[in-house]
C-alpha atoms as a PDB file:
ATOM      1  CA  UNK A   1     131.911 190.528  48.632  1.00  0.00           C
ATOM      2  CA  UNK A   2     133.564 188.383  51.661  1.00  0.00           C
ATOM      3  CA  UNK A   3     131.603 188.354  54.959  1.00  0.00           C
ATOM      4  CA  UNK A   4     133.835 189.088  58.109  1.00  0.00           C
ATOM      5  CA  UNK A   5     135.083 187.036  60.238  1.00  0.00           C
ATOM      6  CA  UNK A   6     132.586 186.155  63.248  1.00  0.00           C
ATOM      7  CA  UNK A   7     133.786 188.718  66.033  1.00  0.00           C
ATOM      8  CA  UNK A   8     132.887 187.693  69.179  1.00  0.00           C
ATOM      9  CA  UNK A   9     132.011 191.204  70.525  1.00  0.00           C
ATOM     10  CA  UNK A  10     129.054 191.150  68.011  1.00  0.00           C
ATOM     11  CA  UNK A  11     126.017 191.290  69.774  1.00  0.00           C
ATOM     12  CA  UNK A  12     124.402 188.774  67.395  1.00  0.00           C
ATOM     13  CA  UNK A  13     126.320 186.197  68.249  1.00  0.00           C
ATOM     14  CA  UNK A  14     127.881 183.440  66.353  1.00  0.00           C
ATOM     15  CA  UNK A  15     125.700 181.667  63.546  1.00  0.00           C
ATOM     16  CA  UNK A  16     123.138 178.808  64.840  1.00  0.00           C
ATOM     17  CA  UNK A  17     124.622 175.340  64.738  1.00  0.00           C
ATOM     18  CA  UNK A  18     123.344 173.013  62.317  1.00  0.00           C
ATOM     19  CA  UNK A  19     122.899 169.541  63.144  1.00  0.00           C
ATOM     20  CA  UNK A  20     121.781 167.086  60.585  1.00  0.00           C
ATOM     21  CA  UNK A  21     119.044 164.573  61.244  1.00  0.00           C
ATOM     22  CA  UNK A  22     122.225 161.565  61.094  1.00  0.00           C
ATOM     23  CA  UNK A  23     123.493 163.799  64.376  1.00  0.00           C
ATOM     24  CA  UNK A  24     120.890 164.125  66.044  1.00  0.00           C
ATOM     25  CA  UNK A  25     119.697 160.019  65.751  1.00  0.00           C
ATOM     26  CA  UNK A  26     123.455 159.275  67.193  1.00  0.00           C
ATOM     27  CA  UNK A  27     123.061 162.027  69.855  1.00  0.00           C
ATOM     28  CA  UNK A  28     119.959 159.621  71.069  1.00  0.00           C
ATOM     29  CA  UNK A  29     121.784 156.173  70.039  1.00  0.00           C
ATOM     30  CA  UNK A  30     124.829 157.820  72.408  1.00  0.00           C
ATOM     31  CA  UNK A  31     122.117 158.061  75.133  1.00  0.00           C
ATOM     32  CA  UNK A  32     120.959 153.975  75.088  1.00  0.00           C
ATOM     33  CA  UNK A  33     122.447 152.121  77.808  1.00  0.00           C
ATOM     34  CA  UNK A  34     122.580 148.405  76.036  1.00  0.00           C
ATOM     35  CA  UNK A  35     124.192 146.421  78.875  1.00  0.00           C
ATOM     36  CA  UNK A  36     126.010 143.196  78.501  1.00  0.00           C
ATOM     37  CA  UNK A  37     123.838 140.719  80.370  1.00  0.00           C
ATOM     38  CA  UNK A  38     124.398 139.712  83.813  1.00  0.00           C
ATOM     39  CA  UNK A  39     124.354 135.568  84.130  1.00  0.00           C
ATOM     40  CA  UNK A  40     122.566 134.065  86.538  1.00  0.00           C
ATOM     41  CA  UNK A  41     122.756 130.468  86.368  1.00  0.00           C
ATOM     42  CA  UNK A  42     122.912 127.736  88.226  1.00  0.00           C
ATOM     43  CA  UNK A  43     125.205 125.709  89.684  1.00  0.00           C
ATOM     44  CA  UNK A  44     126.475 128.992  90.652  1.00  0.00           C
ATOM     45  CA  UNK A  45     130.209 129.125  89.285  1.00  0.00           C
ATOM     46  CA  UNK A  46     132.793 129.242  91.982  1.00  0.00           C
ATOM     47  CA  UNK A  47     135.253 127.347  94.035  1.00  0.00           C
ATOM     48  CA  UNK A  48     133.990 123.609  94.989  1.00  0.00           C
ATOM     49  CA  UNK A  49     131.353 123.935  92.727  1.00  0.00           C
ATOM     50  CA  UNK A  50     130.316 121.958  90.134  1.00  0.00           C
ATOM     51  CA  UNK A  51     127.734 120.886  87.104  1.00  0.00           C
ATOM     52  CA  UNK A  52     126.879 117.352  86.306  1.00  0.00           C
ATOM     53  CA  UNK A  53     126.574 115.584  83.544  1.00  0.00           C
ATOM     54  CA  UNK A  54     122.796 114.672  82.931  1.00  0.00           C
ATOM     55  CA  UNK A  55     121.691 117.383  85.426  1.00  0.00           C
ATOM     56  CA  UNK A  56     120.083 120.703  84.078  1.00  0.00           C
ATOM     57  CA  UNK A  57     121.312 123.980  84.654  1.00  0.00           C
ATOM     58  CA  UNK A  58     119.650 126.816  84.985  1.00  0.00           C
ATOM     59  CA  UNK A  59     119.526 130.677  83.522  1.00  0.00           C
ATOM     60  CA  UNK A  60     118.189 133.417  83.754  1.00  0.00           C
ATOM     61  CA  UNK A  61     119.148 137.332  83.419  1.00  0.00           C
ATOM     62  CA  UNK A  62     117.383 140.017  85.853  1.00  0.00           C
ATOM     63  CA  UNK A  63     114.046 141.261  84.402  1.00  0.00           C
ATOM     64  CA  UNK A  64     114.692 145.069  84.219  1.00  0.00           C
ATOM     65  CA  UNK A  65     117.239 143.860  81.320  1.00  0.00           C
ATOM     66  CA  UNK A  66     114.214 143.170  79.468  1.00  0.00           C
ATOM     67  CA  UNK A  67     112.192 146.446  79.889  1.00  0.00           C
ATOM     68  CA  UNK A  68     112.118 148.752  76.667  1.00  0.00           C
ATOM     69  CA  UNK A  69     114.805 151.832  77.041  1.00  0.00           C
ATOM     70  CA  UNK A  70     113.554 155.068  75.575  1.00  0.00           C
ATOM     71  CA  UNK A  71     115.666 158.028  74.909  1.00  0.00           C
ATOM     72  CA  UNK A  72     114.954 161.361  73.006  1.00  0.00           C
ATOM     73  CA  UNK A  73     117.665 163.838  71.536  1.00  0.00           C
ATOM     74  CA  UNK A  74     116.730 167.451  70.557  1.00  0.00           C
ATOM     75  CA  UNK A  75     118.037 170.383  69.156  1.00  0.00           C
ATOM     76  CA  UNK A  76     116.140 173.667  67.628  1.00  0.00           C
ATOM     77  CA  UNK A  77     113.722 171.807  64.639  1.00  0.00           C
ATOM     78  CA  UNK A  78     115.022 168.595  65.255  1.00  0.00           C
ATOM     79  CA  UNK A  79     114.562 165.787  67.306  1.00  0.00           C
ATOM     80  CA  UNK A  80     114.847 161.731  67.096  1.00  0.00           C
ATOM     81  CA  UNK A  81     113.287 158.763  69.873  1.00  0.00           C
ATOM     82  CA  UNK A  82     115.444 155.916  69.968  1.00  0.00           C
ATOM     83  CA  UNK A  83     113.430 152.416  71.604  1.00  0.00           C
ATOM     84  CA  UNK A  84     115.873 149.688  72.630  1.00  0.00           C
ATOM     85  CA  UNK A  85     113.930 146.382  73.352  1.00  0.00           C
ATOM     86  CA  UNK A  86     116.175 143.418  74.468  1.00  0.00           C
ATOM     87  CA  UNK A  87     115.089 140.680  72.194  1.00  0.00           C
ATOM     88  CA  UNK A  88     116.482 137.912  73.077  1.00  0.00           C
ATOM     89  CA  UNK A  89     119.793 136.408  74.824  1.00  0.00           C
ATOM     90  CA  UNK A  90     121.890 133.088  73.239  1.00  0.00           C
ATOM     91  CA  UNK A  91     124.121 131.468  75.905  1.00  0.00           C
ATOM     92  CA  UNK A  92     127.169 129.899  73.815  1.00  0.00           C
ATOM     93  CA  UNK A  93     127.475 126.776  76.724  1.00  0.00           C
ATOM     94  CA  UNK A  94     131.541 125.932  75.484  1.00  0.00           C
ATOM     95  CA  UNK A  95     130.414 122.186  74.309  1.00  0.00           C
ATOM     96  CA  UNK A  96     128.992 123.151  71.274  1.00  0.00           C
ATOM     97  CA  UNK A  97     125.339 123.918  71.908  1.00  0.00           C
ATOM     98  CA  UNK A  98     123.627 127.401  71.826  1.00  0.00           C
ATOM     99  CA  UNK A  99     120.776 128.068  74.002  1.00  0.00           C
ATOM    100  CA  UNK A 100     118.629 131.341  72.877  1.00  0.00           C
ATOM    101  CA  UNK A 101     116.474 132.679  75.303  1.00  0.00           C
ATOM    102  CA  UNK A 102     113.621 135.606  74.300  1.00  0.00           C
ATOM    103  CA  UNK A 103     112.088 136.029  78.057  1.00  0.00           C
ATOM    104  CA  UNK A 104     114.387 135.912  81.706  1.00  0.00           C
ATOM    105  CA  UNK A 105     114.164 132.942  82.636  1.00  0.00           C
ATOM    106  CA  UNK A 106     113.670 131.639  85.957  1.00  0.00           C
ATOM    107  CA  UNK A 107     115.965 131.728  88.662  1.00  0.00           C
ATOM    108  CA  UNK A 108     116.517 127.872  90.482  1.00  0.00           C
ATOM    109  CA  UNK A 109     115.230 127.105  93.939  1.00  0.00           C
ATOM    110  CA  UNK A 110     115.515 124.189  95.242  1.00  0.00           C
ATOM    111  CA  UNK A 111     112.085 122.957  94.898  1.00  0.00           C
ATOM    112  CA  UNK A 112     112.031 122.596  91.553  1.00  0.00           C
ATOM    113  CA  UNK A 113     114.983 119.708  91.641  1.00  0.00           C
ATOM    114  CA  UNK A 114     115.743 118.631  88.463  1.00  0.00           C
ATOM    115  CA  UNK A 115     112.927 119.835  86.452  1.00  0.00           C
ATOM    116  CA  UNK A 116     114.196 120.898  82.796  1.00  0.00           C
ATOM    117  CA  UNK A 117     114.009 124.801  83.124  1.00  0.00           C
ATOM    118  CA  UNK A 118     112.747 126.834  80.258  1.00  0.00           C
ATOM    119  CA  UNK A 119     115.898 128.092  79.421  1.00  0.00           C
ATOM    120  CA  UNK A 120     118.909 125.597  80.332  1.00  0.00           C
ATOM    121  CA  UNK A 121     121.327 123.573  79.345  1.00  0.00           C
ATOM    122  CA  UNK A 122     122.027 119.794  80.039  1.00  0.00           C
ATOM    123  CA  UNK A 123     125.538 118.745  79.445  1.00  0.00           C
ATOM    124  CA  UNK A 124     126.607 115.446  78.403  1.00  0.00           C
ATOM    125  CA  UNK A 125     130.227 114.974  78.602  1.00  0.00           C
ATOM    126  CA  UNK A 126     132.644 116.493  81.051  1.00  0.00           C
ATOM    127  CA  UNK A 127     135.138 119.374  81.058  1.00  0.00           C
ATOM    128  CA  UNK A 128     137.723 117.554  81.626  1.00  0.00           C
ATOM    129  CA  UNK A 129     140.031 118.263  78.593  1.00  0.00           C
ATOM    130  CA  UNK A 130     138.676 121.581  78.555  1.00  0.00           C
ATOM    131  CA  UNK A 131     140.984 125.139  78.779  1.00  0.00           C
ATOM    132  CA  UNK A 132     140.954 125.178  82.581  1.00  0.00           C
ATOM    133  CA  UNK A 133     138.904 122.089  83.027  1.00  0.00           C
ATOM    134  CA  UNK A 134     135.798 123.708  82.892  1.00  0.00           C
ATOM    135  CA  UNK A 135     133.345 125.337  79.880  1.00  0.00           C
ATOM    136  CA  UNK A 136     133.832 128.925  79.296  1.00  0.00           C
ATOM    137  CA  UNK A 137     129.994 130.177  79.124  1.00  0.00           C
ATOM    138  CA  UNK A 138     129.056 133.371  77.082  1.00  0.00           C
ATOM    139  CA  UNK A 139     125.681 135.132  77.340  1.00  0.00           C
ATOM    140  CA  UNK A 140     125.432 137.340  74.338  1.00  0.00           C
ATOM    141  CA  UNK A 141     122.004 140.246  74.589  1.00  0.00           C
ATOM    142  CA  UNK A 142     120.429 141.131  71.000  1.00  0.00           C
ATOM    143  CA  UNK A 143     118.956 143.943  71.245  1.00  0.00           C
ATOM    144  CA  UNK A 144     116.368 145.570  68.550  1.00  0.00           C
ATOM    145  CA  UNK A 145     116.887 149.151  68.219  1.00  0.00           C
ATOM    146  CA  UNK A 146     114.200 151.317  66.443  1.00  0.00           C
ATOM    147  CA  UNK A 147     114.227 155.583  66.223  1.00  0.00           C
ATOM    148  CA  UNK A 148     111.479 157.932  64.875  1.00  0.00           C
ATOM    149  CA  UNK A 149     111.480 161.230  64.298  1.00  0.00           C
ATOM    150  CA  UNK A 150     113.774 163.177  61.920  1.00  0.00           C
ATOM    151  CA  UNK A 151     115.665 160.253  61.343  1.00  0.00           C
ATOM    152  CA  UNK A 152     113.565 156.814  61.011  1.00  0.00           C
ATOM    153  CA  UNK A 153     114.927 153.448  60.618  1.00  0.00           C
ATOM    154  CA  UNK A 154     116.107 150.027  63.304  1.00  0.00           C
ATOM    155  CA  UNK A 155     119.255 147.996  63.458  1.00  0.00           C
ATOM    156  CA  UNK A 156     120.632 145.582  66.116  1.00  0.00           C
ATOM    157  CA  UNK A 157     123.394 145.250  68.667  1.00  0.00           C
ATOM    158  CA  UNK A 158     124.632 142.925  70.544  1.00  0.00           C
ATOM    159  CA  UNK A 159     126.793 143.080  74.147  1.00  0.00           C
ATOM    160  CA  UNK A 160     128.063 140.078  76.095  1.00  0.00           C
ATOM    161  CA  UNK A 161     129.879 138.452  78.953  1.00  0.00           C
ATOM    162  CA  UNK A 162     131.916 135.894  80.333  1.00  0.00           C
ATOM    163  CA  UNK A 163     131.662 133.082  82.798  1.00  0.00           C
ATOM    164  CA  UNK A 164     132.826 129.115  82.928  1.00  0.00           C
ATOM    165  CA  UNK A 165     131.191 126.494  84.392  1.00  0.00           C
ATOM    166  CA  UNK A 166     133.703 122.881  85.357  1.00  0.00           C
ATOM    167  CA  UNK A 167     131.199 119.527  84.665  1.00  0.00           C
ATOM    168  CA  UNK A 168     131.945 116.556  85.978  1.00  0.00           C
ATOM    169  CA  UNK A 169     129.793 113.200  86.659  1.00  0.00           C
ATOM    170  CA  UNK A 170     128.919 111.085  89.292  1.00  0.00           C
ATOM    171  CA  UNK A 171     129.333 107.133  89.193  1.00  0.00           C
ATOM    172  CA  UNK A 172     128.141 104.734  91.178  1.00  0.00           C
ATOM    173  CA  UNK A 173     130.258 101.122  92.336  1.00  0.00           C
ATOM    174  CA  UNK A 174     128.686  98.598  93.110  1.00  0.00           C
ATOM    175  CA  UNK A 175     129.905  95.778  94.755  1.00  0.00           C
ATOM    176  CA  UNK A 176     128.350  92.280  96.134  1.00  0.00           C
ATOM    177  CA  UNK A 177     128.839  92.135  99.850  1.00  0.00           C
END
């Protein structure tokens, strides 16, 4: 015996949808906003300005990056809790050298002067030679991702961005008078 076809004048409506647990977790996954880090960082990049060699520079990314996101999907006997919890944040300086970061960071002021920041860089060659004379800089977050619920398990991802910094050095002449 064949069941007819849903008519949509029936009173009982059409069947309940039935979401597996696997739709539901990407229902709350869809819901995380993991946001590609903003830079701060110090020299600021931007025209006239500079790094030196030998001279630290500073970064940082805003705090609120590093609060934990947490999202809930739901449907009729099902739900999932995704977490998201930026763990850390690996600048790729352009001469080589990675620097990973696992808390903000401190934004410069000028009373700290050259202190060595906790997270910085110190380059020790020029751009010069470089695409553009300058290093490009990427700041890639990690970010732990953990979900409970009908669906249980944690993976990672990962969202960056750009920015270049140009190095050059100072050098002192001197001459007998």
């Amino acid at each position: 015996m064949c069941s007819a076809p849903y008519d949509p004048a029936d009173p009982a409506g059409p069947p309940p949808v039935q979401y597996t647990p696997e739709q539901v977790l990407q229902m709350a996954l869809a819901q995380l906003e993991i946001e590609a880090p903003e830079i701060g960082i110090t020299p600021k990049p931007g025209p006239g300005i500079m790094g030196t060699v030998g001279v630290p520079v500073w970064l940082w990314t805003p705090e609120a990056l590093w609060e934990p996101q947490s999202v809930t999907a739901a449907v009729p006997g099902l739900s999932v809790t995704a977490v998201s919890q930026l763990a850390d944040v690996t600048y790729d300086m352009g001469d080589g050298t990675d620097v990973v970061c696992d808390e903000p960071g401190i934004p410069y002021d000028r009373s700290y002067g050259l202190q060595v920041p906790e997270c910085g860089h110190i380059y020790e060659q020029t751009s010069a030679g470089q695409a553009g004379q300058e290093y490009p800089i990427t700041a890639t977050a990690r970010y732990e991702i953990t979900w409970t619920g009908a669906a249980e398990g944690s993976d990672e991802l990962t969202a960056s961005s750009p920015t270049a910094l140009p190095v050059g050095e100072y050098q002192a002449i001197v001459t007998s008078g």
